[in-house]
C-alpha atoms as a PDB file:
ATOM      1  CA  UNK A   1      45.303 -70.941  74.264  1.00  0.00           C
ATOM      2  CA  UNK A   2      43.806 -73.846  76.145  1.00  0.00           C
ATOM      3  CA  UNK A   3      42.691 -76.724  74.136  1.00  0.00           C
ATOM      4  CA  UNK A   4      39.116 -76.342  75.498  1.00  0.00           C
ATOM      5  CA  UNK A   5      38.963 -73.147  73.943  1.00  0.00           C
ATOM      6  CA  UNK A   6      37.768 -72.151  70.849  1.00  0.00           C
ATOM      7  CA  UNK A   7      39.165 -69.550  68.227  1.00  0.00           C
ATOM      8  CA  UNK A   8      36.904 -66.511  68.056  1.00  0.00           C
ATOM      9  CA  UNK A   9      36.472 -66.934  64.690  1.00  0.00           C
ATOM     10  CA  UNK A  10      35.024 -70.244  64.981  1.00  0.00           C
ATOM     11  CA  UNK A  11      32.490 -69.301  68.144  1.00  0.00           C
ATOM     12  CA  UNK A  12      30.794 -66.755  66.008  1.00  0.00           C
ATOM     13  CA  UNK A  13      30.162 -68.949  63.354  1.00  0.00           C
ATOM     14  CA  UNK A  14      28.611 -71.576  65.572  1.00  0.00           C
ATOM     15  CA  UNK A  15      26.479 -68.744  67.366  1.00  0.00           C
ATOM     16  CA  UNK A  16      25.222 -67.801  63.674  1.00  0.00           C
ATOM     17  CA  UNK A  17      24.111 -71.019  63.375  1.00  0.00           C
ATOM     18  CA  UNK A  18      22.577 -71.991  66.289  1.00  0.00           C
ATOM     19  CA  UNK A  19      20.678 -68.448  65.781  1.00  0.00           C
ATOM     20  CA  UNK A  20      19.389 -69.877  62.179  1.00  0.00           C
ATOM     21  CA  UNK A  21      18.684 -73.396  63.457  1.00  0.00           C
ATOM     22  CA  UNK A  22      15.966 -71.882  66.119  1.00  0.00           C
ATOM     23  CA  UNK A  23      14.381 -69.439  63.660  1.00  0.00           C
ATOM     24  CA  UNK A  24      14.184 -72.996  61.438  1.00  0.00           C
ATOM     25  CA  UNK A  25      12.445 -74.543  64.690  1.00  0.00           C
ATOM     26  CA  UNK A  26      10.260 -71.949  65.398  1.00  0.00           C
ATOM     27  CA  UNK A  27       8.801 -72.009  61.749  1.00  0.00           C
ATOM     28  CA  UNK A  28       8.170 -75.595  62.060  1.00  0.00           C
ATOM     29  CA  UNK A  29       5.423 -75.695  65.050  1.00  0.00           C
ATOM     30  CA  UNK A  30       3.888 -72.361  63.206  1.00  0.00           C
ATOM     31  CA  UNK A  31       3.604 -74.163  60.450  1.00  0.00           C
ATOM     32  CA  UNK A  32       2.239 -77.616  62.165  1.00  0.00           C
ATOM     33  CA  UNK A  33      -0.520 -75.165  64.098  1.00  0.00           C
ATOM     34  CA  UNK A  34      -1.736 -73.775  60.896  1.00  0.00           C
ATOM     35  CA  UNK A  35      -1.732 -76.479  58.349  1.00  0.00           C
ATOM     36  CA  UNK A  36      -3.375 -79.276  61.147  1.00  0.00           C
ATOM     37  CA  UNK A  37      -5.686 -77.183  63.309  1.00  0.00           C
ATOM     38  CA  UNK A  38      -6.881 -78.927  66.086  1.00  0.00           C
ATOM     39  CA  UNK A  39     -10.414 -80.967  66.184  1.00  0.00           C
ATOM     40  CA  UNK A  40     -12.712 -82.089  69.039  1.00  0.00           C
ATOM     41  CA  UNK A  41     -12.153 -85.303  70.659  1.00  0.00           C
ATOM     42  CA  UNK A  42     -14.590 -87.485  69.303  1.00  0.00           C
ATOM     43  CA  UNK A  43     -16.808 -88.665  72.590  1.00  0.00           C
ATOM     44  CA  UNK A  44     -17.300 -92.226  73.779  1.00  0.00           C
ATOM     45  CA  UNK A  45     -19.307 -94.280  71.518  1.00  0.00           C
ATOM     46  CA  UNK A  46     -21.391 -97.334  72.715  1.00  0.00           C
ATOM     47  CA  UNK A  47     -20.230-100.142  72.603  1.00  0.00           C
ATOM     48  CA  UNK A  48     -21.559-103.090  69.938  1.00  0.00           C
ATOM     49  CA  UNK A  49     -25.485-104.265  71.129  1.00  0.00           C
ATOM     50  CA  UNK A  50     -24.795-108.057  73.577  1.00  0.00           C
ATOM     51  CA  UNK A  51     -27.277-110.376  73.983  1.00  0.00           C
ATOM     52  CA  UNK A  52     -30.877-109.437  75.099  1.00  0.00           C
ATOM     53  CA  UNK A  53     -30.263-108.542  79.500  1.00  0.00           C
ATOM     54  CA  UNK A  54     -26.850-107.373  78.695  1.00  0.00           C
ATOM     55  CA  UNK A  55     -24.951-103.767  79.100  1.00  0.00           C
ATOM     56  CA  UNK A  56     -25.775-101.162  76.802  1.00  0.00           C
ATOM     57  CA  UNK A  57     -24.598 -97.633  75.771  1.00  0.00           C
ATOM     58  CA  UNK A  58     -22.632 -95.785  78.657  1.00  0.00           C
ATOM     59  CA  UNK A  59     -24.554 -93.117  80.757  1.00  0.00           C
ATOM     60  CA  UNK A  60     -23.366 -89.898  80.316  1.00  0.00           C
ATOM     61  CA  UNK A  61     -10.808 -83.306  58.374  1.00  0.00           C
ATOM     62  CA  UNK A  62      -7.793 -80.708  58.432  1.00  0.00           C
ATOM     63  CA  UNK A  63      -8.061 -77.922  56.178  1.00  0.00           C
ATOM     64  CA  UNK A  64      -5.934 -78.231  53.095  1.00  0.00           C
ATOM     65  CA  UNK A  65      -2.567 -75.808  52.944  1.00  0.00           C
ATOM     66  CA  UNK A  66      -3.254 -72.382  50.913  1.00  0.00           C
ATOM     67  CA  UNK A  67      -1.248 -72.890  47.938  1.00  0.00           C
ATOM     68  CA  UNK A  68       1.418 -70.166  48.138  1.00  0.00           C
ATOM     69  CA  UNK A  69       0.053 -67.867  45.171  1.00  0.00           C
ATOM     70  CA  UNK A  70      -3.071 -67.537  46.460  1.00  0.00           C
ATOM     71  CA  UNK A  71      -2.067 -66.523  50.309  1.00  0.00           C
ATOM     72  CA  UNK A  72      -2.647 -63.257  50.393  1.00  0.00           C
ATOM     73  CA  UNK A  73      -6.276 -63.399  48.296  1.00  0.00           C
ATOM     74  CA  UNK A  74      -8.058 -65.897  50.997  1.00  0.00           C
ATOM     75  CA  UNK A  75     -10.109 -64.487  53.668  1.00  0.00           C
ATOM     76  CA  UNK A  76      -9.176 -65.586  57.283  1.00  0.00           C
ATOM     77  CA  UNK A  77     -12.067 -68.028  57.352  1.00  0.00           C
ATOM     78  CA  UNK A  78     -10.038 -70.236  55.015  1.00  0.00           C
ATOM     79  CA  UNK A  79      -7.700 -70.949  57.788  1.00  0.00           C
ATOM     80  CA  UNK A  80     -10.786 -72.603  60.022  1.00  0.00           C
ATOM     81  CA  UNK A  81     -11.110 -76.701  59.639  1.00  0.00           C
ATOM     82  CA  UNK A  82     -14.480 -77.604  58.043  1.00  0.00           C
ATOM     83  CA  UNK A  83     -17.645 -78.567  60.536  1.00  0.00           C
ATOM     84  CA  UNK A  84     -16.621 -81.432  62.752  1.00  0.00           C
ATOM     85  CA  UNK A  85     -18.605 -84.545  61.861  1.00  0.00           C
ATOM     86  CA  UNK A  86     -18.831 -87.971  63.893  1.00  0.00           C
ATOM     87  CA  UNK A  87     -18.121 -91.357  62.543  1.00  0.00           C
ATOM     88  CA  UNK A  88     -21.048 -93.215  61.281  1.00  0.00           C
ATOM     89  CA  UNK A  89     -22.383 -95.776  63.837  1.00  0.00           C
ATOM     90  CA  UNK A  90     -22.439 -99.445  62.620  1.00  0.00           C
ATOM     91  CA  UNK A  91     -25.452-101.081  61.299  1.00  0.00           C
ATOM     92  CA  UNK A  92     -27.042-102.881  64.524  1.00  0.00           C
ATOM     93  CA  UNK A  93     -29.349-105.661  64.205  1.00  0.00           C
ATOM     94  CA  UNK A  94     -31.370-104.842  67.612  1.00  0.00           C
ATOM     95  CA  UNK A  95     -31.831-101.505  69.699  1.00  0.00           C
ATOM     96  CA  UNK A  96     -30.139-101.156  72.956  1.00  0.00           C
ATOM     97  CA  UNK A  97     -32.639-102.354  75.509  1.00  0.00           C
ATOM     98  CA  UNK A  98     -30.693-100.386  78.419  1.00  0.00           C
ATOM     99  CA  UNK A  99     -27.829 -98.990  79.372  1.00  0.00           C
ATOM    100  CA  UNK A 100     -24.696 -99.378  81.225  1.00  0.00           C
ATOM    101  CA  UNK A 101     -22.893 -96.807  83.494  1.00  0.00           C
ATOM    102  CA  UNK A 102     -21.459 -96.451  87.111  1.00  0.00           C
ATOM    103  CA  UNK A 103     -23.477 -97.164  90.112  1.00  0.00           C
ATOM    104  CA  UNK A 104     -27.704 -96.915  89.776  1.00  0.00           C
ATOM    105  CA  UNK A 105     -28.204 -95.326  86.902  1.00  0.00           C
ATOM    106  CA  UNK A 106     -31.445 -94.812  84.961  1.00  0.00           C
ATOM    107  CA  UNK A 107     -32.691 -93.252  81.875  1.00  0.00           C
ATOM    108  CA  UNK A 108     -36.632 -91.500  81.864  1.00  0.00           C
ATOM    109  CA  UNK A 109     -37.721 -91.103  78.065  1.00  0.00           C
ATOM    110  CA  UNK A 110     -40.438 -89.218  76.655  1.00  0.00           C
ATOM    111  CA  UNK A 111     -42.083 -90.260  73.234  1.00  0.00           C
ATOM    112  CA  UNK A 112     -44.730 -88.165  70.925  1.00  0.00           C
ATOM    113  CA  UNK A 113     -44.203 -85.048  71.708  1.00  0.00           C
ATOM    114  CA  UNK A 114     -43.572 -82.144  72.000  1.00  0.00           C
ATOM    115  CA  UNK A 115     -47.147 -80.972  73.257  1.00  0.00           C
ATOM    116  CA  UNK A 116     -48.006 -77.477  74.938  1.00  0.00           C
ATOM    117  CA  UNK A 117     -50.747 -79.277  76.991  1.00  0.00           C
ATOM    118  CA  UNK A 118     -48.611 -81.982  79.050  1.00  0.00           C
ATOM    119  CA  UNK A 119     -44.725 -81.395  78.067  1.00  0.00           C
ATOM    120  CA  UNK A 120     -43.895 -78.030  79.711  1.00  0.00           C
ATOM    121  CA  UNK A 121     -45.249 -79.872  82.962  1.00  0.00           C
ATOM    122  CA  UNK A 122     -42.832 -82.283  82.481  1.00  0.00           C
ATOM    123  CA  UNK A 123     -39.809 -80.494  81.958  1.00  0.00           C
ATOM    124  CA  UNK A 124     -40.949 -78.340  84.909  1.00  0.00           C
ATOM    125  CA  UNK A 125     -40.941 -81.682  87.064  1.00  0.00           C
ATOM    126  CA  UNK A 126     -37.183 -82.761  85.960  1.00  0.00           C
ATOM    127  CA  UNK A 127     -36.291 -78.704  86.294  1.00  0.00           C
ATOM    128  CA  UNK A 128     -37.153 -79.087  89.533  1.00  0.00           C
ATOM    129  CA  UNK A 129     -35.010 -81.871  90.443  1.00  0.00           C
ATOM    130  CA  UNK A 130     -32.674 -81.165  88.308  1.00  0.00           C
ATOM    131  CA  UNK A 131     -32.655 -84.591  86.272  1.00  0.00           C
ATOM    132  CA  UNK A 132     -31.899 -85.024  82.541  1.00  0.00           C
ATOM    133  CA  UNK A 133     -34.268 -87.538  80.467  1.00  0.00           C
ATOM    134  CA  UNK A 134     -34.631 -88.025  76.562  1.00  0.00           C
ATOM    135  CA  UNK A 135     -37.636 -86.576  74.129  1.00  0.00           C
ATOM    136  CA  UNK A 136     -37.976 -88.673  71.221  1.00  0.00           C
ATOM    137  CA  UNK A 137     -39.721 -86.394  69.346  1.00  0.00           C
ATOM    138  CA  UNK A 138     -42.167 -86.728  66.299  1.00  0.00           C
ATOM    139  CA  UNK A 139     -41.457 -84.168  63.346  1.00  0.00           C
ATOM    140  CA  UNK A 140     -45.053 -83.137  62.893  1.00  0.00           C
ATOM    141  CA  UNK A 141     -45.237 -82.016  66.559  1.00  0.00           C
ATOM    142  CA  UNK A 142     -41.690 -80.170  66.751  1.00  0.00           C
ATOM    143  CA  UNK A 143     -42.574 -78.238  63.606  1.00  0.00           C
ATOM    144  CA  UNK A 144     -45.106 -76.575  65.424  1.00  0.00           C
ATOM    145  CA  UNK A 145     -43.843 -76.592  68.747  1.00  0.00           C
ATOM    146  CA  UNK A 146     -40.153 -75.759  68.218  1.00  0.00           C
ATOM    147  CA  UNK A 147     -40.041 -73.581  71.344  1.00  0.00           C
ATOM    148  CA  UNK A 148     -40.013 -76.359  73.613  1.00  0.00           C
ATOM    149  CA  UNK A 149     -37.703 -78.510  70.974  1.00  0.00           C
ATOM    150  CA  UNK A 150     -35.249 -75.491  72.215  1.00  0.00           C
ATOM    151  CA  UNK A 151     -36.294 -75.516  75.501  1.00  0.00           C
ATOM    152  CA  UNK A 152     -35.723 -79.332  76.205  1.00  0.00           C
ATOM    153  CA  UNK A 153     -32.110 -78.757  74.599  1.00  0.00           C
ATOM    154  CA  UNK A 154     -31.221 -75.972  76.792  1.00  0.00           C
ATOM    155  CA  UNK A 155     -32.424 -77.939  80.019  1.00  0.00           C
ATOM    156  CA  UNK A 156     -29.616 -80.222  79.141  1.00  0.00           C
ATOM    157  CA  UNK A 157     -32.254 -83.185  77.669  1.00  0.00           C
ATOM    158  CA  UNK A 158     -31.322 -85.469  74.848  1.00  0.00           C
ATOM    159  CA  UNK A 159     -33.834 -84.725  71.932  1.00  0.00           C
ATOM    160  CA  UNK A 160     -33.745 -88.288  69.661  1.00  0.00           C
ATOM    161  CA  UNK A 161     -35.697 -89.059  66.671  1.00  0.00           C
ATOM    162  CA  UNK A 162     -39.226 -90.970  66.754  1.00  0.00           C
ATOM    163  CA  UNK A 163     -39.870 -90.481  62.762  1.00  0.00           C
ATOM    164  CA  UNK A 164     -42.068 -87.643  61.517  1.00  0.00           C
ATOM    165  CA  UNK A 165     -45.308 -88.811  61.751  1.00  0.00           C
ATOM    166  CA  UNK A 166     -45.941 -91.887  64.041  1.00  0.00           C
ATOM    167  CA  UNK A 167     -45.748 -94.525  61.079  1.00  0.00           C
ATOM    168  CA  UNK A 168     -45.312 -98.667  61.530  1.00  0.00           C
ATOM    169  CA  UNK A 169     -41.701 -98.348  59.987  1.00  0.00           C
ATOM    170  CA  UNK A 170     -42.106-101.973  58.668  1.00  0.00           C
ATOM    171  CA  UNK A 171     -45.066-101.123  56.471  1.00  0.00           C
ATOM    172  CA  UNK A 172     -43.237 -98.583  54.366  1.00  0.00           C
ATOM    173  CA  UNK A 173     -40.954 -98.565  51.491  1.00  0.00           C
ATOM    174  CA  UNK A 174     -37.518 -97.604  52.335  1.00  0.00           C
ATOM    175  CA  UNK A 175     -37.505 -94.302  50.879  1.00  0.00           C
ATOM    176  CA  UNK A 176     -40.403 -93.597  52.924  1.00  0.00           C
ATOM    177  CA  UNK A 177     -38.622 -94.740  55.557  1.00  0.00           C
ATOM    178  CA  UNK A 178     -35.505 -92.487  55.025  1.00  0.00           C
ATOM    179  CA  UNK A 179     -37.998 -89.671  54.680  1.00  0.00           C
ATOM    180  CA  UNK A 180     -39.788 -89.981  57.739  1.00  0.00           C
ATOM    181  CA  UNK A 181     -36.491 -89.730  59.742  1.00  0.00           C
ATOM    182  CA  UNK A 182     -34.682 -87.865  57.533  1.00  0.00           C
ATOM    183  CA  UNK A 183     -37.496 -85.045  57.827  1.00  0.00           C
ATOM    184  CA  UNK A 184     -37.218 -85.035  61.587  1.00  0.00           C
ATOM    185  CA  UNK A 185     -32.929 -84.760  62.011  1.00  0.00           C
ATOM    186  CA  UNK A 186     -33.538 -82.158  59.359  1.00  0.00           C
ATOM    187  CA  UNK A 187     -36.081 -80.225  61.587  1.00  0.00           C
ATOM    188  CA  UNK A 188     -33.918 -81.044  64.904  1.00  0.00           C
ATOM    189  CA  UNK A 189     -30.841 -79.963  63.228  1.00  0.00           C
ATOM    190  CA  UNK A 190     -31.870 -76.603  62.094  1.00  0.00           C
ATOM    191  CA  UNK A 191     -34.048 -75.742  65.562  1.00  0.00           C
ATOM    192  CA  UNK A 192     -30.629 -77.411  67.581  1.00  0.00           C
ATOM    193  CA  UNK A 193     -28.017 -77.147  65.552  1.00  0.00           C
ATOM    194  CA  UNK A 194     -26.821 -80.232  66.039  1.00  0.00           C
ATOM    195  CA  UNK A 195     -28.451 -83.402  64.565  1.00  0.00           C
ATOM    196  CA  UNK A 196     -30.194 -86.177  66.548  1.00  0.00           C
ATOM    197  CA  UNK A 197     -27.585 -88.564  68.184  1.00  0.00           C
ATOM    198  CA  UNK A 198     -30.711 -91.439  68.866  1.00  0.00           C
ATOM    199  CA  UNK A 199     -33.621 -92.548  67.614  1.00  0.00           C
ATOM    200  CA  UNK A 200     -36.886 -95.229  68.334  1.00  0.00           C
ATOM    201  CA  UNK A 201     -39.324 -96.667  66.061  1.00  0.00           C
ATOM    202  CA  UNK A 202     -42.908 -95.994  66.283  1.00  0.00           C
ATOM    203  CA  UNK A 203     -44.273 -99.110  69.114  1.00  0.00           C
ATOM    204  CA  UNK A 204     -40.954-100.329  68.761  1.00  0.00           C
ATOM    205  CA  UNK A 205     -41.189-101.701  65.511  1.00  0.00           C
ATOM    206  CA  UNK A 206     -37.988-102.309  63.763  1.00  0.00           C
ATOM    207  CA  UNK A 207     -36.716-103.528  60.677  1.00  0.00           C
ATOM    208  CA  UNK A 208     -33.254-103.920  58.549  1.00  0.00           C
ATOM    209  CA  UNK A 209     -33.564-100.955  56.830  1.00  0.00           C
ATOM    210  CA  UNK A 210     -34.565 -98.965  59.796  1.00  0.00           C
ATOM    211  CA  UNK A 211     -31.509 -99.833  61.487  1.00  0.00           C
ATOM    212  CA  UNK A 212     -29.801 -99.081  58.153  1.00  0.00           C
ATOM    213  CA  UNK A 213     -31.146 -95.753  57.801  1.00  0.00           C
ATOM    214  CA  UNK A 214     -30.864 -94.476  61.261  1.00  0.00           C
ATOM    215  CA  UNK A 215     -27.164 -95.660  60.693  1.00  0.00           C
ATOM    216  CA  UNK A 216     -26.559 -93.421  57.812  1.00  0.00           C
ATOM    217  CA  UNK A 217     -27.878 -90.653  59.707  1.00  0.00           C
ATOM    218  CA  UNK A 218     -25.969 -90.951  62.615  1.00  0.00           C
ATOM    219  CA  UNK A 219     -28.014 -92.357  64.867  1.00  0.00           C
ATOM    220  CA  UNK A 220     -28.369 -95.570  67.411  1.00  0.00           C
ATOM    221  CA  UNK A 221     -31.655 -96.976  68.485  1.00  0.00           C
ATOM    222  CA  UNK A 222     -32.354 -97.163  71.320  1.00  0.00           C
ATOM    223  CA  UNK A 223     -35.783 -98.922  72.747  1.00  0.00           C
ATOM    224  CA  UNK A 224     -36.731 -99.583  76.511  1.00  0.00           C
ATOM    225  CA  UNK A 225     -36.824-102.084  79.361  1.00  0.00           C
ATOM    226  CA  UNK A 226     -39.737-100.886  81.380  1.00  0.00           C
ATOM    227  CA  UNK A 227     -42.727 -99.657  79.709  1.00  0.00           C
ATOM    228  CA  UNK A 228     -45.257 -97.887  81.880  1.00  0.00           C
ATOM    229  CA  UNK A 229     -48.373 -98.362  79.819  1.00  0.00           C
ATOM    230  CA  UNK A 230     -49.235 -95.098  79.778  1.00  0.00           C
ATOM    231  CA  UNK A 231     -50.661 -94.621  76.994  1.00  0.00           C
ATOM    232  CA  UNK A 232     -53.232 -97.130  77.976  1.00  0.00           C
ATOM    233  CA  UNK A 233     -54.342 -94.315  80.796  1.00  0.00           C
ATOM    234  CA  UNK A 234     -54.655 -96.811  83.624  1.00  0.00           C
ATOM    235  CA  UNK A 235     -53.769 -94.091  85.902  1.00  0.00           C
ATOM    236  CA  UNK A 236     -51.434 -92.850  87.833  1.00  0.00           C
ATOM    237  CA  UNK A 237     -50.933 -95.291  90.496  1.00  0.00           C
ATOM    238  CA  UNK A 238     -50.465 -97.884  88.250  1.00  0.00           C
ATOM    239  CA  UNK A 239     -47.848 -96.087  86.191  1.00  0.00           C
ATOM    240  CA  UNK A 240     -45.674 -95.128  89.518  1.00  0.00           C
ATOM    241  CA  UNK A 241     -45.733 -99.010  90.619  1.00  0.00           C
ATOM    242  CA  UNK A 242     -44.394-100.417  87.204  1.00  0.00           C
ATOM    243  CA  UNK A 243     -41.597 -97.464  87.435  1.00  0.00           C
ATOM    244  CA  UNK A 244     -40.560 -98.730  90.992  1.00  0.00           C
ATOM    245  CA  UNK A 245     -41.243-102.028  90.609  1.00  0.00           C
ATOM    246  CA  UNK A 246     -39.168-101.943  87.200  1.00  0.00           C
ATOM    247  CA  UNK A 247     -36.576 -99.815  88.718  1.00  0.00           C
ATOM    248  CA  UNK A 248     -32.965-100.847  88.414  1.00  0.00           C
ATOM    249  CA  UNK A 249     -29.479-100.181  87.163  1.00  0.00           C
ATOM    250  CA  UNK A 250     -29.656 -99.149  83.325  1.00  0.00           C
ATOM    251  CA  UNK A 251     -33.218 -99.133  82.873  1.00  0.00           C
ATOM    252  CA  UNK A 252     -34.759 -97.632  80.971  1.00  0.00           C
ATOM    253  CA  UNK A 253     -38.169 -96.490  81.483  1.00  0.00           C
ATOM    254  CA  UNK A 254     -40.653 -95.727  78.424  1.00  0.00           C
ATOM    255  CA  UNK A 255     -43.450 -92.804  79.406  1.00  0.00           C
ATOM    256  CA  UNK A 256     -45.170 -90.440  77.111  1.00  0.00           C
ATOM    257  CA  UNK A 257     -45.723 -86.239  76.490  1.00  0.00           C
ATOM    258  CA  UNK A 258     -48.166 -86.211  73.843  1.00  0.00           C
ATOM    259  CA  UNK A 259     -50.258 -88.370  71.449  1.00  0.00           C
ATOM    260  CA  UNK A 260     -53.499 -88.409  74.129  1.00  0.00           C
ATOM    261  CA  UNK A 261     -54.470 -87.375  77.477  1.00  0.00           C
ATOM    262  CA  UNK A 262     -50.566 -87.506  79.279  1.00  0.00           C
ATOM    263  CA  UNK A 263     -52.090 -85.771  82.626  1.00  0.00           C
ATOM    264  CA  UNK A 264     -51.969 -89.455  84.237  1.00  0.00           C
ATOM    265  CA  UNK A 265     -47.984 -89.499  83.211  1.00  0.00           C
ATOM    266  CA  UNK A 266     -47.452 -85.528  84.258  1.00  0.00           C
ATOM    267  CA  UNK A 267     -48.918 -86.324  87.968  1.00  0.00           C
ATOM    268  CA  UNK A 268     -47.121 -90.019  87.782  1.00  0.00           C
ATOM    269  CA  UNK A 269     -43.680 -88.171  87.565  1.00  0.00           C
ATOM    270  CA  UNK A 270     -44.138 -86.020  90.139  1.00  0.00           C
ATOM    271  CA  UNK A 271     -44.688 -89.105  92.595  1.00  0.00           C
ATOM    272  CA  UNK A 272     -42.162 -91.503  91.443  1.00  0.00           C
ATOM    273  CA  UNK A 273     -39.169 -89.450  90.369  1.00  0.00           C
ATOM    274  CA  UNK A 274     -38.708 -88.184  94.164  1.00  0.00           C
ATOM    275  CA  UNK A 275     -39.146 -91.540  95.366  1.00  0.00           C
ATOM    276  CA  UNK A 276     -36.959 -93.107  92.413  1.00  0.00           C
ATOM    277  CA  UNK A 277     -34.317 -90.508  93.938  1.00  0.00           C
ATOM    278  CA  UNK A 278     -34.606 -91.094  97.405  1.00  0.00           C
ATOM    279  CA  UNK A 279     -33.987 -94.415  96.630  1.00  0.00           C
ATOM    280  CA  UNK A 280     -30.310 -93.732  95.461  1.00  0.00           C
ATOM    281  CA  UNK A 281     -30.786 -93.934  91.746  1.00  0.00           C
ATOM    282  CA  UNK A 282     -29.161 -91.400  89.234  1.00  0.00           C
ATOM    283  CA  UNK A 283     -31.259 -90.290  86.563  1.00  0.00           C
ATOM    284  CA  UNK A 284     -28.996 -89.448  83.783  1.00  0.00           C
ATOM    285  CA  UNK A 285     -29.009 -89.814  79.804  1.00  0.00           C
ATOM    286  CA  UNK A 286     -26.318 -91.856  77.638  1.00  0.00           C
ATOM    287  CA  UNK A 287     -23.267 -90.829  76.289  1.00  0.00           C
ATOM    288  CA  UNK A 288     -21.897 -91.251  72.930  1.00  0.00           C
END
């Protein structure tokens, strides 16, 4: 026999073993795959508020082992990790003012509404060109209106939180506070499924424990760099000239669907969102 031989004997053993060390292996991934089930990446959060001028936000739990004795009485749900829930944003001190992404990007935002009369235009205009914008939305008017609240998510728009009722935050008590946006994630949550990611204070009024709040809830506030005045009803030309002549990379433009007469900003959007187009901009929402 030649001394790189082995002895029959011997071979089968090691094949015996080698056959009990992959069954071993094999047990060990099944096991990994169905004690840590996998989770959703958590997207890209913004980044910590700079100074005033200064980038912004970017554009654009395992389930616990089944104790052996009780195997065979759980249903299969108990294999499925619980609801995937983001990280708490920190406190900030300030709302983003704009935003930050590649190339000339710009936000359009929408505050008030939803309203029949003015918003459905509106969402008709960015259909058209295909363009995403945000609706901070008030609870009172999405409780009655939560047809468009669906219809605004499933155009691919950002639906943020503008309290429930139009209040000056810094008047009210906390609590009040906590209601008033607390009501409307509530009311976006079960029309969306999903809760609001954003949200803006009433004529941009802000205090500590707004910023607090809208922390605990999950949201980052976000305000505006160009606001078009709208809701003074100057008309339309003068709304399209502050839009272009406020225009710029990470803007973001203030406009509104409801709270009074919005026909001014329906026909305003129509003119400058071509132009704002043609002009090489990307109209896009932010990312988190």
């Amino acid at each position: 026999m030649k001394t790189d031989q082995m002895p029959t004997g011997r071979r089968m053993v090691l094949r015996i073993a080698a056959a009990l060390g992959a069954t071993t292996t094999f047990g060990l991934f099944a096991l990994e795959r169905t004690e840590s089930p996998s989770r959703p990446s958590a997207p890209s959060r913004p980044s910590a508020p700079a100074p005033p001028g200064a980038a912004g936000p970017q554009v654009g739990a395992q389930a616990a082992p089944l104790a052996p004795s009780s195997y065979r009485l759980q249903p299969m749900t108990a294999y499925a990790p619980p609801r995937y829930r983001r990280a708490l944003p920190p406190v900030r001190q300030r709302p983003f003012l704009r935003v930050s992404g590649v190339g000339r990007s710009m936000v359009l935002s929408f505050d008030d509404g939803p309203d029949p009369r003015y918003t459905p235009a509106i969402l008709r205009t960015l259909r058209e060109y295909d363009v995403r914008a945000m609706f901070f939305v008030c609870g009172e008017m999405a409780a009655v209106n939560q047809d468009l609240l669906r219809e605004m998510a499933d155009d691919g728009h950002v639906v943020g939180n503008h309290s429930w009722s139009h209040p000056l935050i810094p008047r009210l008590r906390p609590s009040r506070i906590r209601d008033e946006l607390g009501s409307t994630s509530d009311l976006i949550e079960r029309t969306l499924g999903a809760p609001p990611l954003w949200y803006r204070a009433p004529y941009g009024a802000w205090n500590r424990h707004s910023f607090e709040i809208g922390a605990e809830l999950g949201m980052e506030p976000l305000a505006w760099t160009v606001d078009t005045l709208d809701w003074k009803e100057p008309g339309t030309g003068p709304i399209v000239r502050r839009v272009l002549d406020g225009a710029g990379p990470g803007v973001v433009v203030l406009s509104h669907d409801a709270g009074g007469d919005r026909s001014q900003s329906v026909a305003a959007l129509r003119t400058y969102l071509p132009e704002l187009l043609a002009a090489g901009y990307h109209l896009t929402v932010p990312r988190r």
